[in-house]
N, C-alpha and C. Protein backbone atom coordinates (compact mmCIF):
# COMPACT_ATOMS: atom_id res chain seq x y z
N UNK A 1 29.17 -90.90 252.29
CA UNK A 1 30.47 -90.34 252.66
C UNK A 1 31.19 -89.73 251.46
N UNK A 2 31.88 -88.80 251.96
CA UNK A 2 32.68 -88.12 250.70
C UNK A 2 34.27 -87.54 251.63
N UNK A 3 35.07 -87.51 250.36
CA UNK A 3 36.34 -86.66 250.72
C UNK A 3 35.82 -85.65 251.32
N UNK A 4 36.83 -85.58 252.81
CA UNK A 4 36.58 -84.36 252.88
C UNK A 4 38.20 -83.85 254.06
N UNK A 5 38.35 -82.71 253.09
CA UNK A 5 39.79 -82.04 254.15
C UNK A 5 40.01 -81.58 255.11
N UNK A 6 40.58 -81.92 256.07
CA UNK A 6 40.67 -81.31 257.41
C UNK A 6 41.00 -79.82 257.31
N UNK A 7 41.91 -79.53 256.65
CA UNK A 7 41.86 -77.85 256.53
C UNK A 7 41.02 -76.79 256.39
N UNK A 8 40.50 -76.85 255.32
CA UNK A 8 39.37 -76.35 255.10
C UNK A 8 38.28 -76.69 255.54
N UNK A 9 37.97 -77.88 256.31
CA UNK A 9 36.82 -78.27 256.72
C UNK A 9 36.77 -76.75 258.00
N UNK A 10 37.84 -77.20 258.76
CA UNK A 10 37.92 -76.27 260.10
C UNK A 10 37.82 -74.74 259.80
N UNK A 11 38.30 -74.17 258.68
CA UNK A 11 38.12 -73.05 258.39
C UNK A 11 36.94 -72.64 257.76
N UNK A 12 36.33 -73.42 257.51
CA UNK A 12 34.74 -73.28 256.91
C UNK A 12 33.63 -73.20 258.09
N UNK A 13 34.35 -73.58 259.31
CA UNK A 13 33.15 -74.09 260.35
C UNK A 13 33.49 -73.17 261.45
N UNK A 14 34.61 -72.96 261.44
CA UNK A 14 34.91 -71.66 262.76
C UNK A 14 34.25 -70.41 263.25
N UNK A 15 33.78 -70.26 262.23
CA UNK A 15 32.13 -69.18 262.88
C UNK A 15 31.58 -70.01 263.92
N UNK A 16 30.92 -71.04 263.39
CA UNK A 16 29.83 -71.92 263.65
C UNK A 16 30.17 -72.23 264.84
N UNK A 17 31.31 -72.71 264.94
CA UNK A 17 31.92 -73.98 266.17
C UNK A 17 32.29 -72.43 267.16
N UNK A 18 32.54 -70.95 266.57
CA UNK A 18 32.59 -70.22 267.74
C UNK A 18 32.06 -69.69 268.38
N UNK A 19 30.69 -70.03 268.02
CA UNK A 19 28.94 -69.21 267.90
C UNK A 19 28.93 -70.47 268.79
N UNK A 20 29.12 -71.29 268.58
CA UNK A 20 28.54 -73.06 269.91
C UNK A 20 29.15 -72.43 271.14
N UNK A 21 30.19 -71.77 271.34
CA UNK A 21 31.23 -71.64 272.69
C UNK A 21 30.23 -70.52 273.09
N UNK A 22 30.11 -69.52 272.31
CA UNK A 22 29.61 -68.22 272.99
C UNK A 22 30.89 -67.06 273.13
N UNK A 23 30.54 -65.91 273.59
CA UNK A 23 31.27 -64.65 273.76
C UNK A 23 32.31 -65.12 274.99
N UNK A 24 32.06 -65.71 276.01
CA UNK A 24 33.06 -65.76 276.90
C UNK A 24 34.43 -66.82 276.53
N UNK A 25 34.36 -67.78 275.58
CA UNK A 25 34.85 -68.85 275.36
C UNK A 25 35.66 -68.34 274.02
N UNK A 26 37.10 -68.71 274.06
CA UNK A 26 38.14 -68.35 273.26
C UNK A 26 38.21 -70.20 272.20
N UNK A 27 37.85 -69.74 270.67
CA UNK A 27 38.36 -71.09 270.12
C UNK A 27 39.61 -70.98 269.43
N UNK A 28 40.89 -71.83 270.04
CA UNK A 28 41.90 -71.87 269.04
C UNK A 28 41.46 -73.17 268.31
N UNK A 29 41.73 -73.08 267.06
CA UNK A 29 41.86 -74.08 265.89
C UNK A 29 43.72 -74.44 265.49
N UNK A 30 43.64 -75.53 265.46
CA UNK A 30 45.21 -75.60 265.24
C UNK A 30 45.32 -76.58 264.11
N UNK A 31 45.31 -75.53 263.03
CA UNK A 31 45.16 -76.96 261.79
C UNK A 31 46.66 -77.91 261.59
N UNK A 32 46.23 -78.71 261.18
CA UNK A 32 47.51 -79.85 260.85
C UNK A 32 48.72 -78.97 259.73
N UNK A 33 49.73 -79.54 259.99
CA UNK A 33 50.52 -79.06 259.19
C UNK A 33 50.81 -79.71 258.08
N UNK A 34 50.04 -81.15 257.81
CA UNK A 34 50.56 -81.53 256.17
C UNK A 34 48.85 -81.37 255.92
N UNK A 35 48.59 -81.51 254.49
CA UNK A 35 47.00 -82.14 254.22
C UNK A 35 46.62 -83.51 254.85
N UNK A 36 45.46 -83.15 255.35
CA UNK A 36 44.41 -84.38 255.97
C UNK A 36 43.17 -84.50 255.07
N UNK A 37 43.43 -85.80 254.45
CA UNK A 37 41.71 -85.46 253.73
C UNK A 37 40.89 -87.54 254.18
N UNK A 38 40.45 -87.27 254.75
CA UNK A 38 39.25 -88.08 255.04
C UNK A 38 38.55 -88.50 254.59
N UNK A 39 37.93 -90.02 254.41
CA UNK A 39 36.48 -89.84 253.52
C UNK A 39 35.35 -90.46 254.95
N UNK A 40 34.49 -89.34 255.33
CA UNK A 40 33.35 -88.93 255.87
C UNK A 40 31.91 -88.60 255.62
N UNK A 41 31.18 -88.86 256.07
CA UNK A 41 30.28 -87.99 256.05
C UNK A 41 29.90 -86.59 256.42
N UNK A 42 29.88 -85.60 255.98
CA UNK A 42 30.10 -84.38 256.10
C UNK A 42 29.55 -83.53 257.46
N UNK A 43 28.41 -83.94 257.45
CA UNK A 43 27.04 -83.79 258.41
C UNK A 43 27.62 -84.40 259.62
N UNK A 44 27.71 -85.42 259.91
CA UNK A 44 28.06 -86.61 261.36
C UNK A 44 29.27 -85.66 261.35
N UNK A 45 30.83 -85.13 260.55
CA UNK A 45 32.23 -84.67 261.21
C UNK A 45 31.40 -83.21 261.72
N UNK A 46 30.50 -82.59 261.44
CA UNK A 46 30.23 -81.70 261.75
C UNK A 46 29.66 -81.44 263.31
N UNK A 47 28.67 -82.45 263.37
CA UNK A 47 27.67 -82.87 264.64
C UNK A 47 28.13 -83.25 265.65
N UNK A 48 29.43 -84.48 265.40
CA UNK A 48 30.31 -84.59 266.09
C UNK A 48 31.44 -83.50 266.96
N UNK A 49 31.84 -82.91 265.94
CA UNK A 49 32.53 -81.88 266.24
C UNK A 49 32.00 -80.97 267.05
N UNK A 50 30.73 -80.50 266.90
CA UNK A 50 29.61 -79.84 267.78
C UNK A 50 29.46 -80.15 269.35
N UNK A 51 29.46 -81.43 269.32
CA UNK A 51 29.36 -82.06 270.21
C UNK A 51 30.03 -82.08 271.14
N UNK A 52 31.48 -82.04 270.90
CA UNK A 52 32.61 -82.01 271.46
C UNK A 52 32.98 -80.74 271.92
N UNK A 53 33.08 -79.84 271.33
CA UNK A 53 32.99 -78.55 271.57
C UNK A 53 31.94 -77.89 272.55
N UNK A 54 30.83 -78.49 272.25
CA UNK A 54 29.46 -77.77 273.47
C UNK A 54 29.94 -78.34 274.89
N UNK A 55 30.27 -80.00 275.24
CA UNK A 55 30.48 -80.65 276.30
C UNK A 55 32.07 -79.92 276.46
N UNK A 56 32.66 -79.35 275.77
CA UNK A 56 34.24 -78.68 276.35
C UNK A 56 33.69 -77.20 277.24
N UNK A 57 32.68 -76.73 276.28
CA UNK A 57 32.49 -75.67 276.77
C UNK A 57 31.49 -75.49 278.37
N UNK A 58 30.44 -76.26 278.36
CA UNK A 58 30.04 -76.84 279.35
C UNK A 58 31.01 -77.51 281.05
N UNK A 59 31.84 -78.21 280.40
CA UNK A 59 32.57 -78.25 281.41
C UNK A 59 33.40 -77.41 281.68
N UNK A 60 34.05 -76.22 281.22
CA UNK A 60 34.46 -75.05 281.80
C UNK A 60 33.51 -73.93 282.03
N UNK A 61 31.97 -74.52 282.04
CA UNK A 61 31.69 -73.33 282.61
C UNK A 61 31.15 -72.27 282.00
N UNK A 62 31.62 -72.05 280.64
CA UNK A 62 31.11 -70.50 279.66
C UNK A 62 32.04 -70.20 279.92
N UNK A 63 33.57 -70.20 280.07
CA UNK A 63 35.02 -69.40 280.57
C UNK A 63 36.01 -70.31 280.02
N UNK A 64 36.94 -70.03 278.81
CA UNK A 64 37.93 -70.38 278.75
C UNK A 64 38.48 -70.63 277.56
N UNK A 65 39.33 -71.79 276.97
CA UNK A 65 39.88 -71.42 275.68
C UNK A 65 39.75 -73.04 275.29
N UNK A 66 38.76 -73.51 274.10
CA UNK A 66 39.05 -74.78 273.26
C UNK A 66 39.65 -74.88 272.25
N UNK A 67 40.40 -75.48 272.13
CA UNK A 67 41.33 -75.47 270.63
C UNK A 67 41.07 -77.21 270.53
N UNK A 68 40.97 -77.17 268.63
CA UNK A 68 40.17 -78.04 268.14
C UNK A 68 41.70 -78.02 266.73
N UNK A 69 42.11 -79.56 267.28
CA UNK A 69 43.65 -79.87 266.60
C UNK A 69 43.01 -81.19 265.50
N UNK A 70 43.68 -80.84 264.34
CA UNK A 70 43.94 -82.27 263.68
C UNK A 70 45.12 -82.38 263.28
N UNK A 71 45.09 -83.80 263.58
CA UNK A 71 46.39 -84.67 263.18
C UNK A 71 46.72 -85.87 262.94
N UNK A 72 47.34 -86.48 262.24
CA UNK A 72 47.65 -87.88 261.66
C UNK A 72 48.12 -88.65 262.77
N UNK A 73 46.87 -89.84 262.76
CA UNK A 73 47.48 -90.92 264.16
C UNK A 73 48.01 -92.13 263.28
N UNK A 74 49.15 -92.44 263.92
CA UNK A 74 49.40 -94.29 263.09
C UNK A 74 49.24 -95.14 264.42
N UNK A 75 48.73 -96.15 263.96
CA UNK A 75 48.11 -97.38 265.06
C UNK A 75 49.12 -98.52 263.96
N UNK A 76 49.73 -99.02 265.26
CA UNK A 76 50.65 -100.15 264.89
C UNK A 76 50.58 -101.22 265.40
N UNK A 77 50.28 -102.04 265.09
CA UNK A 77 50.16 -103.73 266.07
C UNK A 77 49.12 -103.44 266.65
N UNK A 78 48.55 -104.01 268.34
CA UNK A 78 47.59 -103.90 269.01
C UNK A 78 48.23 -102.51 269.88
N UNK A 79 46.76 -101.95 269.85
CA UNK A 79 46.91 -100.71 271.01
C UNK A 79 46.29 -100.67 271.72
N UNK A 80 46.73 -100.96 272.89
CA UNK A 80 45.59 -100.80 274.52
C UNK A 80 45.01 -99.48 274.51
N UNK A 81 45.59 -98.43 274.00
CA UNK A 81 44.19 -97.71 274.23
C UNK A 81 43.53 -97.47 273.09
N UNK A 82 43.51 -97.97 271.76
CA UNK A 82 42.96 -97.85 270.55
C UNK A 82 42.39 -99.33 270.06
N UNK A 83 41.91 -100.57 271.19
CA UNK A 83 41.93 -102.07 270.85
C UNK A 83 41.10 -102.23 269.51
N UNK A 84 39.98 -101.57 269.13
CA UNK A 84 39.15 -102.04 268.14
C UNK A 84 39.18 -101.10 267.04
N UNK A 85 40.92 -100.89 266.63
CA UNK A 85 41.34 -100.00 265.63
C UNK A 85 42.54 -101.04 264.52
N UNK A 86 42.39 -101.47 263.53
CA UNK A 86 43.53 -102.12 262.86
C UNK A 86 44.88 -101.07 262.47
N UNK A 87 45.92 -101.78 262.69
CA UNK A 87 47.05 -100.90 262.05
C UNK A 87 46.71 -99.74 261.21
N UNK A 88 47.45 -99.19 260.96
CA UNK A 88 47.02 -97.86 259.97
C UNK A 88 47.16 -96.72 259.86
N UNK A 89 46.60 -95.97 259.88
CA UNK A 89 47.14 -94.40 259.63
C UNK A 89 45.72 -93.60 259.55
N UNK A 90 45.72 -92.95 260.22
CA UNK A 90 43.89 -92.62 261.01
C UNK A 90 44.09 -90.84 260.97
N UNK A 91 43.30 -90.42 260.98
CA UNK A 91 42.92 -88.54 260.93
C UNK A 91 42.56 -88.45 262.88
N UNK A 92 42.94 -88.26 263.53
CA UNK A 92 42.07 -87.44 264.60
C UNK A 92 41.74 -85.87 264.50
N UNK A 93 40.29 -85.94 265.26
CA UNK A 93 40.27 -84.66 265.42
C UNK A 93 40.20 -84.86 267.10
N UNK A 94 40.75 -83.72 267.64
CA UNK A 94 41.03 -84.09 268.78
C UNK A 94 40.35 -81.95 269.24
N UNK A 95 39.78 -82.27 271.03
CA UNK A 95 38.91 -81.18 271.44
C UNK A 95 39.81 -81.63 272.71
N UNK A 96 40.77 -80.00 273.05
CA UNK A 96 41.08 -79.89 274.06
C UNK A 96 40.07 -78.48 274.97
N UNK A 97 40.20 -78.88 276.35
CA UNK A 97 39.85 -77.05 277.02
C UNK A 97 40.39 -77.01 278.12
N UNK A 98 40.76 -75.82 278.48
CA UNK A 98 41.34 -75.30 279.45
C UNK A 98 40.36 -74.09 280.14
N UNK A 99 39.96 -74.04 281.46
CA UNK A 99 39.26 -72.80 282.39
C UNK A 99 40.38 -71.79 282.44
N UNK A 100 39.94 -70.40 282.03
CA UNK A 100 40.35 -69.06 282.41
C UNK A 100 39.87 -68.75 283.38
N UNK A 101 40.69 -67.78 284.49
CA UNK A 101 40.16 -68.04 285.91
C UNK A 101 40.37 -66.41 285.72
């Protein structure tokens, strides 16, 4: 694992991740607005990210728009929907999509 920044990570990979969607599929990227830097493995945030993006694009079909957000999560006390996460202050990358009709 190594540092690695959410900013530039996403702007380094946006070819890539828009070449996964294809010609019909619109990617917004919505980078974070403070620095995010992570320590990851470079390869797995990538594969992952891949991943997420092919199954977004898949479920709309080849039609529509994914935007691929990071942002700073804080987990406080216990979280029912985060249970096997300790307090803290966490990076998401988060894969939304929406169908163009």
């Amino acid at each position: 694992p190594a540092i690695v920044r959410l900013q530039p990570f996403c702007a380094e990979h946006r070819g890539l991740f828009q070449r996964s969607l294809g010609e019909t599929m619109t990617l917004a990227v919505e980078p974070p607005e403070e620095p995010l830097a992570i320590r990851v493995d470079r390869g797995q945030l990538t594969t992952a990210a891949m991943n997420l993006l092919v199954n977004s694009r898949d479920a709309c079909e080849g039609r529509g728009v994914v935007t691929l957000k990071g942002e700073r999560l804080a987990v406080a006390g216990r979280d029912f929907d985060r249970p096997k996460l300790e307090s803290g202050e966490y990076v998401a990358l988060r894969v939304r999509d929406a169908v163009v009709a």
